[in-house]
PDB file of N, CA and C in Angstrom:
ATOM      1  N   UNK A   1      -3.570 -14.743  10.295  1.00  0.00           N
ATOM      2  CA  UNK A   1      -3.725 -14.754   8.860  1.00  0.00           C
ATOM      3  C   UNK A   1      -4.260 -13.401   8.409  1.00  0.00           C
ATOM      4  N   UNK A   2      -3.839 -12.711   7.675  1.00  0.00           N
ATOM      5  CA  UNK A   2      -4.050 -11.273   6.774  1.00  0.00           C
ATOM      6  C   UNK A   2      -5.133 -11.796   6.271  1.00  0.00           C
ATOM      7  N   UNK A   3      -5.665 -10.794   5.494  1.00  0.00           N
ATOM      8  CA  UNK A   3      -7.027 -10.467   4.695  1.00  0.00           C
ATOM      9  C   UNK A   3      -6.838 -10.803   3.398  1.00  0.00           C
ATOM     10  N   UNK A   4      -7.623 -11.577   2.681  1.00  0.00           N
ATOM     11  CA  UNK A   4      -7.252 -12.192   1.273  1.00  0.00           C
ATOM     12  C   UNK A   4      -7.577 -11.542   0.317  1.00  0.00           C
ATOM     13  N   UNK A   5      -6.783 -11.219  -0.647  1.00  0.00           N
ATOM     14  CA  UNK A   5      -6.592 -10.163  -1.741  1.00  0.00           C
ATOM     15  C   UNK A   5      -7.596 -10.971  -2.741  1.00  0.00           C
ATOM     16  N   UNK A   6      -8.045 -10.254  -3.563  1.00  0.00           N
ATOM     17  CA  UNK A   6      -8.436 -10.642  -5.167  1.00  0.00           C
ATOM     18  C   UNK A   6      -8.003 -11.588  -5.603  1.00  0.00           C
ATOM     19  N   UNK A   7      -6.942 -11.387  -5.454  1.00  0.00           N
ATOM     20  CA  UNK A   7      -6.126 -12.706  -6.546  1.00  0.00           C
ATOM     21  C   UNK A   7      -6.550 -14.054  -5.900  1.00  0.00           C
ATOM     22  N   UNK A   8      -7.000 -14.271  -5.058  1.00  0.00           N
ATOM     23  CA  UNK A   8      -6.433 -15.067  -4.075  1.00  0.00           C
ATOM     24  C   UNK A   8      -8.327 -15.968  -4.090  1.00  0.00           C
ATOM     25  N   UNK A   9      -9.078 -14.805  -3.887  1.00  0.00           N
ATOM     26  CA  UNK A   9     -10.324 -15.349  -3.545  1.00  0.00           C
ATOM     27  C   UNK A   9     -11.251 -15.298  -5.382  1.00  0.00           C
ATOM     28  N   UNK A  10     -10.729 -14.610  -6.350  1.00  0.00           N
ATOM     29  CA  UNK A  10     -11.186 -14.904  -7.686  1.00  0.00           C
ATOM     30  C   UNK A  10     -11.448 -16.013  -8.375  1.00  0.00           C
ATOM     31  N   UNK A  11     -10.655 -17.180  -7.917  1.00  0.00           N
ATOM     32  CA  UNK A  11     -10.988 -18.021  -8.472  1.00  0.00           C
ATOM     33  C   UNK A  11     -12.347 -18.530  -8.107  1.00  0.00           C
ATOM     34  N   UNK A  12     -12.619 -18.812  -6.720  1.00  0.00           N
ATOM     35  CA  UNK A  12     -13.786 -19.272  -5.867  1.00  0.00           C
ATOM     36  C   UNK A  12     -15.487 -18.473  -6.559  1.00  0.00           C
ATOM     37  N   UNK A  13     -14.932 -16.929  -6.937  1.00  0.00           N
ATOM     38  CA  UNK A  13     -15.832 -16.118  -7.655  1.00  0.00           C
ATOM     39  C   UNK A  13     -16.094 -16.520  -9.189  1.00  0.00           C
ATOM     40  N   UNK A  14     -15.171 -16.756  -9.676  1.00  0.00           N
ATOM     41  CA  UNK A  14     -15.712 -17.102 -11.388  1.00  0.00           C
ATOM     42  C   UNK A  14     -16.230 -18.851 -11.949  1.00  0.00           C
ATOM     43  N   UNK A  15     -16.808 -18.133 -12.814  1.00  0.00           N
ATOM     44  CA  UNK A  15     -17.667 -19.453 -13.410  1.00  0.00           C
ATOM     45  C   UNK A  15     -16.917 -20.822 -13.114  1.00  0.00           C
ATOM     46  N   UNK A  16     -17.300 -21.793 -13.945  1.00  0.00           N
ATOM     47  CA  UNK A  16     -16.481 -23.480 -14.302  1.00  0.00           C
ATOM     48  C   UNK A  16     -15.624 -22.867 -15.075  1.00  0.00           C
ATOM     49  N   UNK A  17     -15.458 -22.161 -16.322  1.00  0.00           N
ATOM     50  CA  UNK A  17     -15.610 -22.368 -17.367  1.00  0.00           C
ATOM     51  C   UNK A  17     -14.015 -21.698 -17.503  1.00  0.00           C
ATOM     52  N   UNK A  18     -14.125 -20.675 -16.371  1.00  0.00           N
ATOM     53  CA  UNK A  18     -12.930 -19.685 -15.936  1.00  0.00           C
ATOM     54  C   UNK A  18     -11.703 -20.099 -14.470  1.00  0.00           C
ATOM     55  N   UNK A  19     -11.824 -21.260 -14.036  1.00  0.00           N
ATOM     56  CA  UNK A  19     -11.256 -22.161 -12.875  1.00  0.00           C
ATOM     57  C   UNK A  19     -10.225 -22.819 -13.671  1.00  0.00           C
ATOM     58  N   UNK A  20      -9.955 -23.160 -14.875  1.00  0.00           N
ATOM     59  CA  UNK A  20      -9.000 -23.999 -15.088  1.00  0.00           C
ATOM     60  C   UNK A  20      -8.030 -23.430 -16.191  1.00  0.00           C
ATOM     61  N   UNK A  21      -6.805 -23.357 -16.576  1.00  0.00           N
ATOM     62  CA  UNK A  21      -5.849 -23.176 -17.510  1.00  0.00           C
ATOM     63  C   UNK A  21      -5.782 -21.898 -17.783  1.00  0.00           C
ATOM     64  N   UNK A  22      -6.178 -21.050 -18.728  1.00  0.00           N
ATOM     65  CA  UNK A  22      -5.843 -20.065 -19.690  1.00  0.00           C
ATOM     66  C   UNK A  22      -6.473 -19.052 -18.628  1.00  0.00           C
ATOM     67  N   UNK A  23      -7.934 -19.572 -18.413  1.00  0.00           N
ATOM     68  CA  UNK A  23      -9.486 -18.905 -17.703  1.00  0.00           C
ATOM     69  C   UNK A  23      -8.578 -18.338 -16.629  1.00  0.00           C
ATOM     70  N   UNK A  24      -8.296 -19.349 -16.103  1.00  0.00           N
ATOM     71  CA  UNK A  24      -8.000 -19.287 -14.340  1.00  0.00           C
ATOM     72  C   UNK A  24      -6.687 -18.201 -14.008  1.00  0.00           C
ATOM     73  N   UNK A  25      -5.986 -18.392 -14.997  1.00  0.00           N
ATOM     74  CA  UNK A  25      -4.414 -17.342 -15.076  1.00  0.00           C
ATOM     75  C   UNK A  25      -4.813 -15.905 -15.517  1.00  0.00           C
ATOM     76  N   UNK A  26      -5.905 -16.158 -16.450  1.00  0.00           N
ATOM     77  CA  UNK A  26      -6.466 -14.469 -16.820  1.00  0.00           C
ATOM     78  C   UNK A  26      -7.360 -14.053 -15.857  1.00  0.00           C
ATOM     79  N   UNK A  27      -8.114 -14.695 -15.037  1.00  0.00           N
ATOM     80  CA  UNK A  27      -8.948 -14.253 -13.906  1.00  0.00           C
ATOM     81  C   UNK A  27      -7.496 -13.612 -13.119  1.00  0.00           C
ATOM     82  N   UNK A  28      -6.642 -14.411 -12.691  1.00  0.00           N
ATOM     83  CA  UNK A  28      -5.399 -14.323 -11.590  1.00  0.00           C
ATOM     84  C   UNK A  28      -4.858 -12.775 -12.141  1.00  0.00           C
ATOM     85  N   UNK A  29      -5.115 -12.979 -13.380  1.00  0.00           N
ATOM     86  CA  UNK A  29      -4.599 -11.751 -13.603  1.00  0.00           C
ATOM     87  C   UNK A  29      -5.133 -10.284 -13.093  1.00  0.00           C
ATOM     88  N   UNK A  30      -6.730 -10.331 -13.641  1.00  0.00           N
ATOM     89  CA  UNK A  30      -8.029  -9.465 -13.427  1.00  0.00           C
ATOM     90  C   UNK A  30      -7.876  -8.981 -11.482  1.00  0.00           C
ATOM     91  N   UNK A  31      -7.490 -10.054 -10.745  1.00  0.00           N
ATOM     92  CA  UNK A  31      -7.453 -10.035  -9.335  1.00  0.00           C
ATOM     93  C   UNK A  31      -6.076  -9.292  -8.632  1.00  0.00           C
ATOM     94  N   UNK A  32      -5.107  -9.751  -9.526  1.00  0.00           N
ATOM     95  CA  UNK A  32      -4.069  -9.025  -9.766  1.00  0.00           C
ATOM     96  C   UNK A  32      -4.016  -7.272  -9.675  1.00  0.00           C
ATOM     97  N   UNK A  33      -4.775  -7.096 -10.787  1.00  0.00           N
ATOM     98  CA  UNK A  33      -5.019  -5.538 -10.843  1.00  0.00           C
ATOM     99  C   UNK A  33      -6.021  -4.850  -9.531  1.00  0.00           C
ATOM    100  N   UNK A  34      -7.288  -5.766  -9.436  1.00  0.00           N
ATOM    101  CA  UNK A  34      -7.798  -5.375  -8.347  1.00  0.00           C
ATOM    102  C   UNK A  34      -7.090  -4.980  -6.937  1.00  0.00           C
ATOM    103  N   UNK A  35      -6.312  -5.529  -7.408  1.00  0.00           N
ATOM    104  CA  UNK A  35      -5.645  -5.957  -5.541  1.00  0.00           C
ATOM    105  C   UNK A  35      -4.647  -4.370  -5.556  1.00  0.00           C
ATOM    106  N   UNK A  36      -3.950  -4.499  -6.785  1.00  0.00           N
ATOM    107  CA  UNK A  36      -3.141  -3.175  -6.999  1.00  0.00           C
ATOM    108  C   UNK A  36      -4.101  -1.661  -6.614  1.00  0.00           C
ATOM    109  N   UNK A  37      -5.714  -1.965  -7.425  1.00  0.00           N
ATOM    110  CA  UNK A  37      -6.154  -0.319  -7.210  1.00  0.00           C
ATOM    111  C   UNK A  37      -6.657  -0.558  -5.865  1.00  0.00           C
ATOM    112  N   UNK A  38      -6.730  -1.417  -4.861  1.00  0.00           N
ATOM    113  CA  UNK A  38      -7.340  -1.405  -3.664  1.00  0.00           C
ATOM    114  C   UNK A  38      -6.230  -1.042  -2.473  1.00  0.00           C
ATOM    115  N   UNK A  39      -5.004  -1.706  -3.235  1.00  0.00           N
ATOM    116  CA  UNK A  39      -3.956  -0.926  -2.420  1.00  0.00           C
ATOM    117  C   UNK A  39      -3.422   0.621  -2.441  1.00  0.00           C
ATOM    118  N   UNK A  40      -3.465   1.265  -3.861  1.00  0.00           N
ATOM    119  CA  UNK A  40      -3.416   2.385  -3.600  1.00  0.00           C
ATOM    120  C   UNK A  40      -4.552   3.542  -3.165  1.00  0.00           C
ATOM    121  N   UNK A  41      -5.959   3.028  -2.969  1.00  0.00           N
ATOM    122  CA  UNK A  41      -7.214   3.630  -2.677  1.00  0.00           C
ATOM    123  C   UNK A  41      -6.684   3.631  -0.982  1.00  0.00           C
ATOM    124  N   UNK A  42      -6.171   2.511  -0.452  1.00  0.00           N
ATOM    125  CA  UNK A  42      -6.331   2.372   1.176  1.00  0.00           C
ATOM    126  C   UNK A  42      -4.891   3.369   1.103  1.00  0.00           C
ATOM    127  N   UNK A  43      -3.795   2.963   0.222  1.00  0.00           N
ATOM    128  CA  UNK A  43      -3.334   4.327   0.483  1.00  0.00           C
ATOM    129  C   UNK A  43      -3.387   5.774   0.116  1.00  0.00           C
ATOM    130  N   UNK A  44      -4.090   5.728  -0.661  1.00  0.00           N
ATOM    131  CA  UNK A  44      -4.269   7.626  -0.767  1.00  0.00           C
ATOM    132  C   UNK A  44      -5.798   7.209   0.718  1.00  0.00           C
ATOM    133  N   UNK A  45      -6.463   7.094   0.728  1.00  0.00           N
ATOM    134  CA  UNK A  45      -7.342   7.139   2.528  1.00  0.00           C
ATOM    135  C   UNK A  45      -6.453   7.577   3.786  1.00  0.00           C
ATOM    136  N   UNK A  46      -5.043   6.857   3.683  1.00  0.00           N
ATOM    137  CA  UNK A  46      -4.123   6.826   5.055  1.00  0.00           C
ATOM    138  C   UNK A  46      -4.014   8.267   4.579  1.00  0.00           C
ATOM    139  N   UNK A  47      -3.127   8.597   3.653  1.00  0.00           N
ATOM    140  CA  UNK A  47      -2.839   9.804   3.434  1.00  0.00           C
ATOM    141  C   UNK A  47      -3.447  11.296   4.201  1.00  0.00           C
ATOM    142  N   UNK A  48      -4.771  10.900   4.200  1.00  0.00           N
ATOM    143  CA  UNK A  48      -5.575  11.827   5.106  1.00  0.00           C
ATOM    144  C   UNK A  48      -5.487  12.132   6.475  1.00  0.00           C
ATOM    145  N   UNK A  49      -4.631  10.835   6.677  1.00  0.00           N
ATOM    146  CA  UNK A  49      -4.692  10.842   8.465  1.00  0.00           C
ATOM    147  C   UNK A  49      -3.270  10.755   8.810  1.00  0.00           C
ATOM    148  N   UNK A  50      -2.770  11.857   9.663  1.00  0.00           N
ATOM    149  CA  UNK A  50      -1.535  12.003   9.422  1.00  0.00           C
ATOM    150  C   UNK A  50      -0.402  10.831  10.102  1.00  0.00           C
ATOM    151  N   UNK A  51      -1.436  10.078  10.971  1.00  0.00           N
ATOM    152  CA  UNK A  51      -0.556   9.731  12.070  1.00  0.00           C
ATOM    153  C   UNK A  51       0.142   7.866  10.884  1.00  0.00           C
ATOM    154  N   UNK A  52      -1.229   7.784  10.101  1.00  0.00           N
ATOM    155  CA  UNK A  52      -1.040   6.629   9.618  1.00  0.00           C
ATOM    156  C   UNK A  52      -0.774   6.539   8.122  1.00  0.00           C
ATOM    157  N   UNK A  53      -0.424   8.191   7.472  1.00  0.00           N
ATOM    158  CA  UNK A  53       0.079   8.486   6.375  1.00  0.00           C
ATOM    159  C   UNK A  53       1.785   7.950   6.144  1.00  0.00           C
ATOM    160  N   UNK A  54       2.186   7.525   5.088  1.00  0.00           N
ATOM    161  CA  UNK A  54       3.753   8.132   4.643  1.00  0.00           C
ATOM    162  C   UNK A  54       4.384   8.721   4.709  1.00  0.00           C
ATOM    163  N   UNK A  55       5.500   8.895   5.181  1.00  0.00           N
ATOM    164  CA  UNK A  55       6.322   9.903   5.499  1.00  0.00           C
ATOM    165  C   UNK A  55       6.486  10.786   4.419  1.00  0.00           C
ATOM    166  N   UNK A  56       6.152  10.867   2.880  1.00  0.00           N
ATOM    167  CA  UNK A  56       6.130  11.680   2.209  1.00  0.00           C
ATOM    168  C   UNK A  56       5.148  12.415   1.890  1.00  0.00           C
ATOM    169  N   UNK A  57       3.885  11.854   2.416  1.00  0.00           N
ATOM    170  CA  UNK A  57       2.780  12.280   2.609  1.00  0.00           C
ATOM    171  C   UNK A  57       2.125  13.435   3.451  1.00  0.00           C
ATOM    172  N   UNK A  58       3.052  13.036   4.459  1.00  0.00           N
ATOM    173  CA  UNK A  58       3.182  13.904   5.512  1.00  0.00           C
ATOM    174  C   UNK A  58       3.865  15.604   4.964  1.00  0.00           C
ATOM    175  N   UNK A  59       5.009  15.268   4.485  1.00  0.00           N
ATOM    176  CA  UNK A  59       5.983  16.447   3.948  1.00  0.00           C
ATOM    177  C   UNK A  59       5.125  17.085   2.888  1.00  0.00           C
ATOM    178  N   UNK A  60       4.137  16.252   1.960  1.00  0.00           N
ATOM    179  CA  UNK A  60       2.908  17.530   1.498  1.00  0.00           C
ATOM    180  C   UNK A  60       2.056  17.961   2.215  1.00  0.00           C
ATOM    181  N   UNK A  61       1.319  17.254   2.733  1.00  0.00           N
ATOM    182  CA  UNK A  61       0.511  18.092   3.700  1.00  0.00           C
ATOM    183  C   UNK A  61       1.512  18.879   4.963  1.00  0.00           C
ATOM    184  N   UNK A  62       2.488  18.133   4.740  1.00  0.00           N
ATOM    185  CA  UNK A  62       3.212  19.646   6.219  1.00  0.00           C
ATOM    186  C   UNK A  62       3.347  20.887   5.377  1.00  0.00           C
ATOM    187  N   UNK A  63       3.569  20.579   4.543  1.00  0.00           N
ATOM    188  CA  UNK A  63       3.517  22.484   2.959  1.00  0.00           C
ATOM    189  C   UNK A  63       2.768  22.470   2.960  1.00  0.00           C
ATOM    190  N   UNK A  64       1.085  22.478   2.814  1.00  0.00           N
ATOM    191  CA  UNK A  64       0.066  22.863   2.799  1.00  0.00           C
ATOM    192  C   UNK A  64      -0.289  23.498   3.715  1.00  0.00           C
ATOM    193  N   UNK A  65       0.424  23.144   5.138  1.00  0.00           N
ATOM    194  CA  UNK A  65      -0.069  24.107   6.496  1.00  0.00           C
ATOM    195  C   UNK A  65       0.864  24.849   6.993  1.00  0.00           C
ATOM    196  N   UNK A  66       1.523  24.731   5.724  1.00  0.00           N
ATOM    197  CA  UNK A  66       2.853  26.014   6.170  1.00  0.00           C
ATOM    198  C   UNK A  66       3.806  25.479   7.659  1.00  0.00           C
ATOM    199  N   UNK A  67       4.010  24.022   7.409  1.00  0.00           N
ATOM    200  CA  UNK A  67       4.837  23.820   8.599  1.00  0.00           C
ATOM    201  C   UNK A  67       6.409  22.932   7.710  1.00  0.00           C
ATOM    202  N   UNK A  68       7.358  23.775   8.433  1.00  0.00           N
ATOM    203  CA  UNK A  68       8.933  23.555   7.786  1.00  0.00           C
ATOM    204  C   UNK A  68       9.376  22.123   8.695  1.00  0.00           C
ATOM    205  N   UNK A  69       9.257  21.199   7.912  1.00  0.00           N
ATOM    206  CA  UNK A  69      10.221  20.392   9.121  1.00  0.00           C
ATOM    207  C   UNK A  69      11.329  20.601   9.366  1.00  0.00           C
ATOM    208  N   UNK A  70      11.792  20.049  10.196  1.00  0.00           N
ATOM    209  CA  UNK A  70      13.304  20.387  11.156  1.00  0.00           C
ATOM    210  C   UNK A  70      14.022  18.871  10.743  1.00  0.00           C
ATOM    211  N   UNK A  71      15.282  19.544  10.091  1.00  0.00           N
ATOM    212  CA  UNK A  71      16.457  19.100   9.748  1.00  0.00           C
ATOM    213  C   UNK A  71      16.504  17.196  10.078  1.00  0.00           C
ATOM    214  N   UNK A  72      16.333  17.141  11.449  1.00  0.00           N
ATOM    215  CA  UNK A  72      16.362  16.284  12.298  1.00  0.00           C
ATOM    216  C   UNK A  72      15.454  15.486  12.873  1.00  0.00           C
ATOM    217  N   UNK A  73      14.237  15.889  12.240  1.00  0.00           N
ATOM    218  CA  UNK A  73      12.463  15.476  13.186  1.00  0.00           C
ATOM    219  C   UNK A  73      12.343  14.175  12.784  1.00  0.00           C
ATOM    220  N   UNK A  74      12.036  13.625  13.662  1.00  0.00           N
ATOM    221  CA  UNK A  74      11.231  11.822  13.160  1.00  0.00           C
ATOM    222  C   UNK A  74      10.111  12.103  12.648  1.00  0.00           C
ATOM    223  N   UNK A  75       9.365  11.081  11.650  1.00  0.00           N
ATOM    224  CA  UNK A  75       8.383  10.800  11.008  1.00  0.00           C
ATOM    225  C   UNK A  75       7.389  11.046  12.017  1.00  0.00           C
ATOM    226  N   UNK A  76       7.680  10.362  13.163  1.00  0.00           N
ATOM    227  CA  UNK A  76       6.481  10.522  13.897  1.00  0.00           C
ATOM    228  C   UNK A  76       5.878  11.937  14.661  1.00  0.00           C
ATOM    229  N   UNK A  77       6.989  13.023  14.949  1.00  0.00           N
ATOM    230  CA  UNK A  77       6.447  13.897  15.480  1.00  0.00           C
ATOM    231  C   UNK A  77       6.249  14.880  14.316  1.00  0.00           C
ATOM    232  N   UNK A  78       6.489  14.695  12.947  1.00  0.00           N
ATOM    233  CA  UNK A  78       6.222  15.561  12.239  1.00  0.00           C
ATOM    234  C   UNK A  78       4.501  15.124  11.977  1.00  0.00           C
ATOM    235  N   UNK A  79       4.352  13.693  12.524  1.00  0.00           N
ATOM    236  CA  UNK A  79       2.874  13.660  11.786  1.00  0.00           C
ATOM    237  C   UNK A  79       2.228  13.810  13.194  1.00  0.00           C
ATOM    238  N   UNK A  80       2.666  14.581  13.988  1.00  0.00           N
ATOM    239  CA  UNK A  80       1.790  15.118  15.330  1.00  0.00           C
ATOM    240  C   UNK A  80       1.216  16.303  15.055  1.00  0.00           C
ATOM    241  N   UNK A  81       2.552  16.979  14.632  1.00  0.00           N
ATOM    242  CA  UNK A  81       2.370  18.275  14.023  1.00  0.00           C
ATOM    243  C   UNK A  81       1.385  18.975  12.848  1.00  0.00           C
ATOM    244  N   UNK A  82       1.478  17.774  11.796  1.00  0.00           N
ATOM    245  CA  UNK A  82       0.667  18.150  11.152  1.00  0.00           C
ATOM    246  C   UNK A  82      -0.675  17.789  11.161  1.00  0.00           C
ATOM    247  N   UNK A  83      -1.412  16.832  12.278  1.00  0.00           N
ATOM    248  CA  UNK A  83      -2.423  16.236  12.511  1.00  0.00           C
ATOM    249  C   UNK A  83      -3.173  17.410  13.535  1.00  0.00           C
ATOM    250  N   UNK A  84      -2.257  18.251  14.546  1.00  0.00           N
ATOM    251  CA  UNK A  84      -2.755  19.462  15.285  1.00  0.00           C
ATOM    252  C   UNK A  84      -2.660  20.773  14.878  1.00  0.00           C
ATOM    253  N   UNK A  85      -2.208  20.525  13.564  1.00  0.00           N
ATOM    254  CA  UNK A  85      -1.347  21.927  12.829  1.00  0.00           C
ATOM    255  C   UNK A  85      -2.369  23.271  13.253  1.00  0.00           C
ATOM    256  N   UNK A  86      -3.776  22.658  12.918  1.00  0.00           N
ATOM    257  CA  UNK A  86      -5.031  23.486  12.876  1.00  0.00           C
ATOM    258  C   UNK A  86      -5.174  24.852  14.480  1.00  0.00           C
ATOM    259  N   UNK A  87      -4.954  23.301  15.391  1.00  0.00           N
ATOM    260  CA  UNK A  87      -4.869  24.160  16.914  1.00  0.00           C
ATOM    261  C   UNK A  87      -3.615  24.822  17.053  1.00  0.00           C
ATOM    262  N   UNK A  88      -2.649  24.489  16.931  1.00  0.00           N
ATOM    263  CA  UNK A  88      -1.255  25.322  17.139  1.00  0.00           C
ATOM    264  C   UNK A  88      -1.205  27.082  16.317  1.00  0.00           C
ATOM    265  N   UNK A  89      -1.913  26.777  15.051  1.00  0.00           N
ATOM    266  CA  UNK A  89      -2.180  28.054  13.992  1.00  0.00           C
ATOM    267  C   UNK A  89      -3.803  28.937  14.821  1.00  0.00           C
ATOM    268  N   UNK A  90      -4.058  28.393  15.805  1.00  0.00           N
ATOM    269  CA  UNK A  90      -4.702  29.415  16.247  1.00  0.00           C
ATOM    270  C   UNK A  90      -4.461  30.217  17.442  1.00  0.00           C
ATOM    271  N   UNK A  91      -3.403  29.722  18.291  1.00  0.00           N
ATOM    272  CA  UNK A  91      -2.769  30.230  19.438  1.00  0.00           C
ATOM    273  C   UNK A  91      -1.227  31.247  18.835  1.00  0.00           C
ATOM    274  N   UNK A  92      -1.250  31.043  17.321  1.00  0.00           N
ATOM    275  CA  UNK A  92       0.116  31.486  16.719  1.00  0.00           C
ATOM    276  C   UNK A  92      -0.096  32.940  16.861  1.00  0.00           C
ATOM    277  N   UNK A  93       0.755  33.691  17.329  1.00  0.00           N
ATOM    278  CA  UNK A  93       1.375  34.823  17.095  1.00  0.00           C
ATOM    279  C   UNK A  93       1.151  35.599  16.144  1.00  0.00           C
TER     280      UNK A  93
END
């Protein structure tokens, strides 16, 4: 079983008064949004780490360290690359 979103555990959190009809669908709602900014907070966090970033994520931070991907590279070794970018740019030429 996954980890229970806002929406999900809000009701259990709000008053009597907010558990039933109108209350309970506008709370659902309120949990709704929560759940949305908690998903993009955990993803801009991944973002930082290359291995468990987005593949588009990756392609900015690979321009930031001045690394070109190749035509052909998988997601995954481009986010090797840019996770060691630091050590490779000090043995560089």
């Amino acid at each position: 079983m996954g980890p229970v979103g806002f929406r999900d555990r809000i009701r259990d959190m709000s008053p009597a008064m907010l558990k039933d009809g109108v209350g309970e669908r506008e709370m659902y709602c309120f949990g709704l949004g929560l759940d949305a900014v908690m998903a993009k907070r955990t993803s801009a966090l991944d973002a930082r780490r290359p291995p468990y970033a987005q593949h588009d994520a990756n392609l900015v931070t690979a321009g930031d360290r001045r690394i070109i991907p190749g035509l052909t590279e998988p997601p995954e070794s481009l986010a090797s690359r840019v996770q060691h970018a630091f050590e490779t740019w000090q043995t560089a030429g």
